[in-house]
PDB file of N, CA and C in Angstrom:
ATOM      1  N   UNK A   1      -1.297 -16.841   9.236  1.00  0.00           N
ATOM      2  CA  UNK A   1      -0.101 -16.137   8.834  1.00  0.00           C
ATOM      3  C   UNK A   1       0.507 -16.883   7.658  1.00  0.00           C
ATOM      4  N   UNK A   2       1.278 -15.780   6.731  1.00  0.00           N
ATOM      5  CA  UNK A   2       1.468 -16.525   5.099  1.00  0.00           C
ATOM      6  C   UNK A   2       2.718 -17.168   5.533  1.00  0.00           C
ATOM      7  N   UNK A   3       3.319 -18.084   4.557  1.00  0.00           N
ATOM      8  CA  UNK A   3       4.883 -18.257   4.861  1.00  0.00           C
ATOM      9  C   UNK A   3       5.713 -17.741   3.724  1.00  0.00           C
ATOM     10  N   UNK A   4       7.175 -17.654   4.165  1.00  0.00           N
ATOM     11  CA  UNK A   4       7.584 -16.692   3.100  1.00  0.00           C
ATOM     12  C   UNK A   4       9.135 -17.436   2.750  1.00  0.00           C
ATOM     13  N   UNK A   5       9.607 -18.491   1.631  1.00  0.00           N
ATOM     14  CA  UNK A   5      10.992 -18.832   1.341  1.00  0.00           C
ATOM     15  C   UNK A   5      11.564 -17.767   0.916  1.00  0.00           C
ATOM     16  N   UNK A   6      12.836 -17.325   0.767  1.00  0.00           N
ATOM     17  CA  UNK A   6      13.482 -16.820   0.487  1.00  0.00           C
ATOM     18  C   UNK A   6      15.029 -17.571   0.002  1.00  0.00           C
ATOM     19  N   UNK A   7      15.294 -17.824  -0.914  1.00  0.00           N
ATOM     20  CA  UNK A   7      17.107 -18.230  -0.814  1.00  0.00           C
ATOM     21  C   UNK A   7      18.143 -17.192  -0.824  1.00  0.00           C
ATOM     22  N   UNK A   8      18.918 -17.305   0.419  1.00  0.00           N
ATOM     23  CA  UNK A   8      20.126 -16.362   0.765  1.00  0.00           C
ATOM     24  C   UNK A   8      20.792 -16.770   0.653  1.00  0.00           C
ATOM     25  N   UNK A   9      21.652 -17.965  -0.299  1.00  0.00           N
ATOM     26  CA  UNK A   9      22.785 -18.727  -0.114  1.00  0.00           C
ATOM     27  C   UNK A   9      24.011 -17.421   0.609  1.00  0.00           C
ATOM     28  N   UNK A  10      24.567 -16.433   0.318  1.00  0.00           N
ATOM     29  CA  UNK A  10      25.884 -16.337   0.782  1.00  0.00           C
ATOM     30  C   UNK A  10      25.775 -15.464   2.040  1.00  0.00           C
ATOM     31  N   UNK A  11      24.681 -15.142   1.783  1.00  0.00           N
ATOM     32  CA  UNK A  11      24.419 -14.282   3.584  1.00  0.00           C
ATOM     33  C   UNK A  11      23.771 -15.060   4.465  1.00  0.00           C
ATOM     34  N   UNK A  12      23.291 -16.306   4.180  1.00  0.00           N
ATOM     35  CA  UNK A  12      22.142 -17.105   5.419  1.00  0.00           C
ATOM     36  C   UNK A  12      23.109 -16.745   6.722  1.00  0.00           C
ATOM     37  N   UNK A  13      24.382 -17.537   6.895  1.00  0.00           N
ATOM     38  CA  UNK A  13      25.280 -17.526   7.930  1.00  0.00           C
ATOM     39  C   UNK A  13      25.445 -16.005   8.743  1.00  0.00           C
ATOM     40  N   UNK A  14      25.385 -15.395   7.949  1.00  0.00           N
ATOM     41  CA  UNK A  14      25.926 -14.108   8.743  1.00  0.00           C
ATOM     42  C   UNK A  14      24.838 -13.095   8.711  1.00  0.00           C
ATOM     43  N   UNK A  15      23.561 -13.348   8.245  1.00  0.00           N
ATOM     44  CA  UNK A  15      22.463 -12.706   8.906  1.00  0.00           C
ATOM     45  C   UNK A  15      22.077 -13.565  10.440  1.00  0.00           C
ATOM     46  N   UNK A  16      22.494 -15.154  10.315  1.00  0.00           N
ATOM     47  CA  UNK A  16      22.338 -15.931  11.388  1.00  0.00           C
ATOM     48  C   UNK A  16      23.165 -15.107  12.857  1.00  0.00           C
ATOM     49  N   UNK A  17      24.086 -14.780  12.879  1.00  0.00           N
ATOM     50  CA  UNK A  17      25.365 -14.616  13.415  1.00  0.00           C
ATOM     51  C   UNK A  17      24.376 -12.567  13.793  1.00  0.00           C
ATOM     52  N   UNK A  18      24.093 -12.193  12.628  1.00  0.00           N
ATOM     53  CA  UNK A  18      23.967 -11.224  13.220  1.00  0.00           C
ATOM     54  C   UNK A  18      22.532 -11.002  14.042  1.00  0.00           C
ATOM     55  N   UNK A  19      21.594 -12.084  13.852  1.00  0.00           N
ATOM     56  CA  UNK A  19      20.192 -11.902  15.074  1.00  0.00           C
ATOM     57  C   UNK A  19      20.716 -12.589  16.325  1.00  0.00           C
ATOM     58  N   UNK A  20      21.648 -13.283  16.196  1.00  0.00           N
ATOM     59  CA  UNK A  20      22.128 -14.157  17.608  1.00  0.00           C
ATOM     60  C   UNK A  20      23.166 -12.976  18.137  1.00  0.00           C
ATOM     61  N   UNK A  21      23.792 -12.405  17.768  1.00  0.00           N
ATOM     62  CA  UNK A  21      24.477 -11.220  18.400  1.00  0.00           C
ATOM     63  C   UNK A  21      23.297 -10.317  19.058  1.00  0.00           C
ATOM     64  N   UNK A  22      22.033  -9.995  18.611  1.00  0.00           N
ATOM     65  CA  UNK A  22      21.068  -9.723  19.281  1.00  0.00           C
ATOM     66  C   UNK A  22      20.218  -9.735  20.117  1.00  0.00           C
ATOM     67  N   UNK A  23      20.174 -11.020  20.219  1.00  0.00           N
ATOM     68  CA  UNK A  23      19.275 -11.948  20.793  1.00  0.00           C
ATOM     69  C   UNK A  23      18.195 -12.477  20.367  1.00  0.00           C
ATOM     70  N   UNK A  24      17.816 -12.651  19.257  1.00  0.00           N
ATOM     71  CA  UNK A  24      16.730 -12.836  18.576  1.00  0.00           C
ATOM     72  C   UNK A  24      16.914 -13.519  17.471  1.00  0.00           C
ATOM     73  N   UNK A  25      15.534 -14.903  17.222  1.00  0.00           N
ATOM     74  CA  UNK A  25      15.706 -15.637  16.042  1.00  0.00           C
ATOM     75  C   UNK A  25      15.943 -14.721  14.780  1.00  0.00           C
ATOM     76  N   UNK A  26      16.608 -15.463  13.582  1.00  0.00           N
ATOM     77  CA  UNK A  26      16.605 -15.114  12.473  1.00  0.00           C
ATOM     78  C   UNK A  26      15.214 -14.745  12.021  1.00  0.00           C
ATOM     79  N   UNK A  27      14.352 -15.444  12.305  1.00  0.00           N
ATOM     80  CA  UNK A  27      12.803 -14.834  12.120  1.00  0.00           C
ATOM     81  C   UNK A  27      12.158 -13.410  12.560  1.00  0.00           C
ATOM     82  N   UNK A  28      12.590 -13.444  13.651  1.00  0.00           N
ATOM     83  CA  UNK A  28      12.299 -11.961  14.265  1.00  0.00           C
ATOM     84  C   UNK A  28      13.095 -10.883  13.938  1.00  0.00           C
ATOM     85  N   UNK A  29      14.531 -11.390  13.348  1.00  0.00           N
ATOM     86  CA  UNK A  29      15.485 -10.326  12.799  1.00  0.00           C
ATOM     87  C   UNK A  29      14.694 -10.190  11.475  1.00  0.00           C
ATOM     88  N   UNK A  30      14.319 -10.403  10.495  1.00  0.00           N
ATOM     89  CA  UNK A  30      14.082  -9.939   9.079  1.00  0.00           C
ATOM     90  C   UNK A  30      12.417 -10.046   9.600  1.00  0.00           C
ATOM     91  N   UNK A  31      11.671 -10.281  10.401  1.00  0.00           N
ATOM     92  CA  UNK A  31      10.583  -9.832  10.441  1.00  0.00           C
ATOM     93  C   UNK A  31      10.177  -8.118  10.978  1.00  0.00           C
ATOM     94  N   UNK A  32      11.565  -8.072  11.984  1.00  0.00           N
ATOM     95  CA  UNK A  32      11.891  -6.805  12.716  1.00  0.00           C
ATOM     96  C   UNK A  32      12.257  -5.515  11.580  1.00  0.00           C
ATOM     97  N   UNK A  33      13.230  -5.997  10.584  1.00  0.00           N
ATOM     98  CA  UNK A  33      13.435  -5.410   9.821  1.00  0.00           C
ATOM     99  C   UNK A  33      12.300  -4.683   8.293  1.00  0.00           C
ATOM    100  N   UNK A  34      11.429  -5.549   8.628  1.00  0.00           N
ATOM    101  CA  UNK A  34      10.379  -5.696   7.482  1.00  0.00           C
ATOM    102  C   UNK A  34       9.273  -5.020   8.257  1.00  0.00           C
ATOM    103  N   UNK A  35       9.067  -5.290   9.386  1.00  0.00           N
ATOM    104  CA  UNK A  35       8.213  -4.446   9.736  1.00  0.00           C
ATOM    105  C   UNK A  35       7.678  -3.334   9.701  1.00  0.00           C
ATOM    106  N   UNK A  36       8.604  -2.099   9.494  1.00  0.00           N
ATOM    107  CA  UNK A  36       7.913  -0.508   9.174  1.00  0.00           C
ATOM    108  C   UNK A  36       7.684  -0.472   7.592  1.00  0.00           C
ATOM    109  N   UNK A  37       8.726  -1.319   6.770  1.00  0.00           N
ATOM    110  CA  UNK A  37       7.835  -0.863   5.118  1.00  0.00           C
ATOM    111  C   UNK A  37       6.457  -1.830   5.539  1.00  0.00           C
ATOM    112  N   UNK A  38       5.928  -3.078   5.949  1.00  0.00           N
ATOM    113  CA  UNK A  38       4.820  -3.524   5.996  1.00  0.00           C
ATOM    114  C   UNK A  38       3.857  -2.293   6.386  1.00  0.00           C
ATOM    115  N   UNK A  39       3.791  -2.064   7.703  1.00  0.00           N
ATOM    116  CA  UNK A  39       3.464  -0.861   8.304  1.00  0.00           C
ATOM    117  C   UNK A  39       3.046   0.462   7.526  1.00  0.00           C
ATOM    118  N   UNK A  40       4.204   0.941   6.695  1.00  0.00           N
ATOM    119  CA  UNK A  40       3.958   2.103   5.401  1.00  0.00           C
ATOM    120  C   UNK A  40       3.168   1.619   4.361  1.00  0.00           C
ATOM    121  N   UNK A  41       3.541   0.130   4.168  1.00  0.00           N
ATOM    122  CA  UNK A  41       2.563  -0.559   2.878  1.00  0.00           C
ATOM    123  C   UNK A  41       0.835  -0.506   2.862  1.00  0.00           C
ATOM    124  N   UNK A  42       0.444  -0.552   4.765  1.00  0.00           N
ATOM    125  CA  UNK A  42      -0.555  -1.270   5.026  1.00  0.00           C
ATOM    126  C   UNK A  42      -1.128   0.478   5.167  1.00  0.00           C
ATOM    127  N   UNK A  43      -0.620   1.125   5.815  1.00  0.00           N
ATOM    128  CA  UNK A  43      -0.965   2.744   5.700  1.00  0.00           C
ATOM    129  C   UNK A  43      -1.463   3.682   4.332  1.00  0.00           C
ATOM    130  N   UNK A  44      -0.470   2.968   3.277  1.00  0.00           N
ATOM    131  CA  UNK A  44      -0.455   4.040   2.201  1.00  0.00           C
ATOM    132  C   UNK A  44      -1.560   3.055   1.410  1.00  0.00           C
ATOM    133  N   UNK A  45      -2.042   1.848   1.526  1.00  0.00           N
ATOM    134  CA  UNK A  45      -3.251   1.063   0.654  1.00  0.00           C
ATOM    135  C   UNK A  45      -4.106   1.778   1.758  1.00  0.00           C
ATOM    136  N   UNK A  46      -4.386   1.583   2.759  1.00  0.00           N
ATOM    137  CA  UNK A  46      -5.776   2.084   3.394  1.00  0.00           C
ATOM    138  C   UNK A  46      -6.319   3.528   3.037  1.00  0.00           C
ATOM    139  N   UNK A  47      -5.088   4.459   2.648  1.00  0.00           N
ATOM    140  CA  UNK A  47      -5.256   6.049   2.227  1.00  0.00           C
ATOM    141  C   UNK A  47      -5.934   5.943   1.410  1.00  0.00           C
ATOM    142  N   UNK A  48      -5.169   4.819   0.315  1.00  0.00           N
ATOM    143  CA  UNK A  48      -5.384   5.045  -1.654  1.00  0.00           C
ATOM    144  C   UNK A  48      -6.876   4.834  -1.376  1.00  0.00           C
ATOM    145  N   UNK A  49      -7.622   3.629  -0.403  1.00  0.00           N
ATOM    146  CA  UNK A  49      -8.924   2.974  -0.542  1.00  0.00           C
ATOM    147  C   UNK A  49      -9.580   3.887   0.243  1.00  0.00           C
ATOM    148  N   UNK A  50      -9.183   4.962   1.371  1.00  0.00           N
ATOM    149  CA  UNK A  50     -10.282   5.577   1.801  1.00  0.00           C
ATOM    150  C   UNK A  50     -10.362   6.740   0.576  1.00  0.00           C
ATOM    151  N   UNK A  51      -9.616   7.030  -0.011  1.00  0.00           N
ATOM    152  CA  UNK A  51      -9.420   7.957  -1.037  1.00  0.00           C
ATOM    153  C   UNK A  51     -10.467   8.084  -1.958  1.00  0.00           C
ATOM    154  N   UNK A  52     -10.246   6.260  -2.519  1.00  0.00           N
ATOM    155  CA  UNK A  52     -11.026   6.032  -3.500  1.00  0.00           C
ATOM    156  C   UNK A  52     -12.428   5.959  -3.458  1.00  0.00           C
ATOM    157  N   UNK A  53     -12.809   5.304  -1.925  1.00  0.00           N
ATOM    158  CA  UNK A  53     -14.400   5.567  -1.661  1.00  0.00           C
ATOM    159  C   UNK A  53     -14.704   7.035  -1.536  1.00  0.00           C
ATOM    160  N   UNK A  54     -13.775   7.864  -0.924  1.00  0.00           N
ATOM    161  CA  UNK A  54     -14.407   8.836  -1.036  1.00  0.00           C
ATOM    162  C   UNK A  54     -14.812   9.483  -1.999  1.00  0.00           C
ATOM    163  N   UNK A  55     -13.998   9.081  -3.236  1.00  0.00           N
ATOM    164  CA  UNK A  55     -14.241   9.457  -4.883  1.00  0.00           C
ATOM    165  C   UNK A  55     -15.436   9.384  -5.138  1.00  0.00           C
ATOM    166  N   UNK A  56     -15.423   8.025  -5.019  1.00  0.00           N
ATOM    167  CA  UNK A  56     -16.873   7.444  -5.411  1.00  0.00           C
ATOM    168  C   UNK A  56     -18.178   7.859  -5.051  1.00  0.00           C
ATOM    169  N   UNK A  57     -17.702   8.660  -3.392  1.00  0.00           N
ATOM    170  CA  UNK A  57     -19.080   9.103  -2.551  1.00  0.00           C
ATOM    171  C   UNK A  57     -19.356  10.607  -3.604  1.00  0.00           C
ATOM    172  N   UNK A  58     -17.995  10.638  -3.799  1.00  0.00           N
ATOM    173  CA  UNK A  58     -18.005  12.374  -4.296  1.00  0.00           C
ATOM    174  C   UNK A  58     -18.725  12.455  -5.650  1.00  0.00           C
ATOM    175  N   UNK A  59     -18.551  11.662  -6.655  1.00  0.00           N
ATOM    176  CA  UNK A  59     -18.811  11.521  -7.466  1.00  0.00           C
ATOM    177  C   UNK A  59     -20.226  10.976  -7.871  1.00  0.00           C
ATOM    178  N   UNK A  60     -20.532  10.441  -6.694  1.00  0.00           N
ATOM    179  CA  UNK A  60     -22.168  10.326  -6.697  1.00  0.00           C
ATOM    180  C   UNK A  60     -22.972  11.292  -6.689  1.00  0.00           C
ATOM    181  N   UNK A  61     -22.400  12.035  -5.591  1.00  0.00           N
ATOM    182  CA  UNK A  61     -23.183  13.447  -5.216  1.00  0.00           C
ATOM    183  C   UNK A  61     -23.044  14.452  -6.833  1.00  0.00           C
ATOM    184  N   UNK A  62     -21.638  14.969  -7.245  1.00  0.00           N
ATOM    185  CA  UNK A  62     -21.545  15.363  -8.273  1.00  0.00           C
ATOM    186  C   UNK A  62     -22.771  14.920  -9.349  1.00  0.00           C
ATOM    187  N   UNK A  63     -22.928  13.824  -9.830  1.00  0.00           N
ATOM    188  CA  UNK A  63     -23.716  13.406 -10.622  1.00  0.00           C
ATOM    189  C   UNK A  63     -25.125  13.984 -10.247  1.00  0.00           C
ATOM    190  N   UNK A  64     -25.305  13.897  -9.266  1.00  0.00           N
ATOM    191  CA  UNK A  64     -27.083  14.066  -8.871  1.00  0.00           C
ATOM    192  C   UNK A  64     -27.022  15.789  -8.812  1.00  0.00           C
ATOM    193  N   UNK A  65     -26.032  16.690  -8.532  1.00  0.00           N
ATOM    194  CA  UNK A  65     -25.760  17.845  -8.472  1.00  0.00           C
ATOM    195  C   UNK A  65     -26.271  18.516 -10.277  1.00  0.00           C
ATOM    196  N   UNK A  66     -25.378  17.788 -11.091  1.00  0.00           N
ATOM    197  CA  UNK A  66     -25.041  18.333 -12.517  1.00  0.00           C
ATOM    198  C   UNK A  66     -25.820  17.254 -13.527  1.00  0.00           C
ATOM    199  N   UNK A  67     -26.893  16.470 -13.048  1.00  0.00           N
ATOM    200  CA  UNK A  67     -27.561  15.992 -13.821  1.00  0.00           C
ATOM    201  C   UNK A  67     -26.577  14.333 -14.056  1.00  0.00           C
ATOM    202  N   UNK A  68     -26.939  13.805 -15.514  1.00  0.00           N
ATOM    203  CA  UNK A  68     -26.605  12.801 -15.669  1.00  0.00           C
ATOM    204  C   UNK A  68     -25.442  12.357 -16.450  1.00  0.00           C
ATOM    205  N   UNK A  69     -24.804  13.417 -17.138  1.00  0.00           N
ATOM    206  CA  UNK A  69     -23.376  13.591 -17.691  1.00  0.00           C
ATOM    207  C   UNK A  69     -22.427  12.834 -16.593  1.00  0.00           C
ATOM    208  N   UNK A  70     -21.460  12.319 -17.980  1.00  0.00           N
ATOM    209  CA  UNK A  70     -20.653  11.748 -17.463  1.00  0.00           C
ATOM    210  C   UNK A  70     -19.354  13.127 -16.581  1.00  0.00           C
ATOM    211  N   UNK A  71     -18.335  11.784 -16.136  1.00  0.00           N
ATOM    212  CA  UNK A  71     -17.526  12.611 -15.657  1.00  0.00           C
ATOM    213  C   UNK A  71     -16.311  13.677 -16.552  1.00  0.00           C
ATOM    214  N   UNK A  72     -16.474  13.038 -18.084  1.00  0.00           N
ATOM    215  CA  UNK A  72     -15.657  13.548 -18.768  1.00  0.00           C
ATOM    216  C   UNK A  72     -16.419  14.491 -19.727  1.00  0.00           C
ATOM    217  N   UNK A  73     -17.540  14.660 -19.156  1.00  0.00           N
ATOM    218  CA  UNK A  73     -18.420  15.677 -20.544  1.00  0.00           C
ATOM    219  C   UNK A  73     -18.429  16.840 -19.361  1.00  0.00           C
ATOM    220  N   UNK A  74     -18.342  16.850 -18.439  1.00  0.00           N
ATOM    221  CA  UNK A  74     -18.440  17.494 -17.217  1.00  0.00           C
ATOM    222  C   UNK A  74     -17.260  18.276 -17.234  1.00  0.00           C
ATOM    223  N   UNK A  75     -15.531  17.483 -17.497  1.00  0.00           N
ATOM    224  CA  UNK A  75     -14.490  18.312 -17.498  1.00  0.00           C
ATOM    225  C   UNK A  75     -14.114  18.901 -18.793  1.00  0.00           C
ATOM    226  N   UNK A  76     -14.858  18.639 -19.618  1.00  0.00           N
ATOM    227  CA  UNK A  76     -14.669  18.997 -20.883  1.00  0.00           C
ATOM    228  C   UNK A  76     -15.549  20.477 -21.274  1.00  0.00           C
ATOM    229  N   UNK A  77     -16.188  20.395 -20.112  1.00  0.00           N
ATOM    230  CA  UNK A  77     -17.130  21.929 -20.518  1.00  0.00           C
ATOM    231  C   UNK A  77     -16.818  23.245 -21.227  1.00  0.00           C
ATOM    232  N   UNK A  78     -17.062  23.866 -21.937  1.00  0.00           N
ATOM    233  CA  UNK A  78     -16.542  25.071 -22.102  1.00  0.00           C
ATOM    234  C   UNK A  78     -14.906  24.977 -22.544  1.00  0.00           C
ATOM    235  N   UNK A  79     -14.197  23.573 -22.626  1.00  0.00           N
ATOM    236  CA  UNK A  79     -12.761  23.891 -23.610  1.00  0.00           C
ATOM    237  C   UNK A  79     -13.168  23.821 -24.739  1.00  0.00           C
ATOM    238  N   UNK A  80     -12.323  24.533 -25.761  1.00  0.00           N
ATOM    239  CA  UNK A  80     -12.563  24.045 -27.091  1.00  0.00           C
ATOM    240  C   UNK A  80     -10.825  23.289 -27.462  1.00  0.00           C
ATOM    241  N   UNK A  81     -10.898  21.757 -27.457  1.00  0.00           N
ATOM    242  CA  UNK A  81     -10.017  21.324 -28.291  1.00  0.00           C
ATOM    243  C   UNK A  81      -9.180  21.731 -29.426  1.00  0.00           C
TER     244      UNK A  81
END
C-alpha cells in the first residue's frame, strides 16, 4: 500500500475532531471519503482498457476483412476533400 502526505495546516484539527465524533481514525475518515471516486477511478480505467483491447481485437479483424489499408485510407473512402 502507497503512502500519501498531504499538508492541511488549518483544517488538520477539525477534520481530527470530526472522525473522532465518528468513531474512526483520521485515516479511515479521508480514506472513507476517497473511497467511491477511487472506486469510479478504478471502474472507468478498466472500461477505457477493455475498450481499447477490444479496438485492437476489432481492428485486427477489420484489417484481414478489407485487405491491408490502413485505418485512415479505409475512412477516407469515397470522400472527396
Amino acid at each position: 500500500m502507497g503512502k500519501l502526505t498531504i499538508d492541511i495546516p488549518d483544517a488538520h484539527q477539525h477534520l481530527k475532531v470530526i472522525a473522532a465524533t465518528q468513531g474512526v481514525s483520521l485515516k479511515e475518515f479521508v480514506y472513507g471519503k476517497l473511497r467511491p471516486e477511487l472506486e469510479s477511478a478504478k471502474k472507468a480505467q478498466n472500461s477505457l482498457k477493455e475498450m481499447a483491447d477490444a479496438w485492437v481485437e476489432r481492428s485486427k479483424d477489420f484489417k484481414l476483412e478489407r485487405g491491408e489499408k490502413s485505418f485512415r485510407e479505409i475512412a477516407h473512402e469515397g470522400h472527396k476533400w
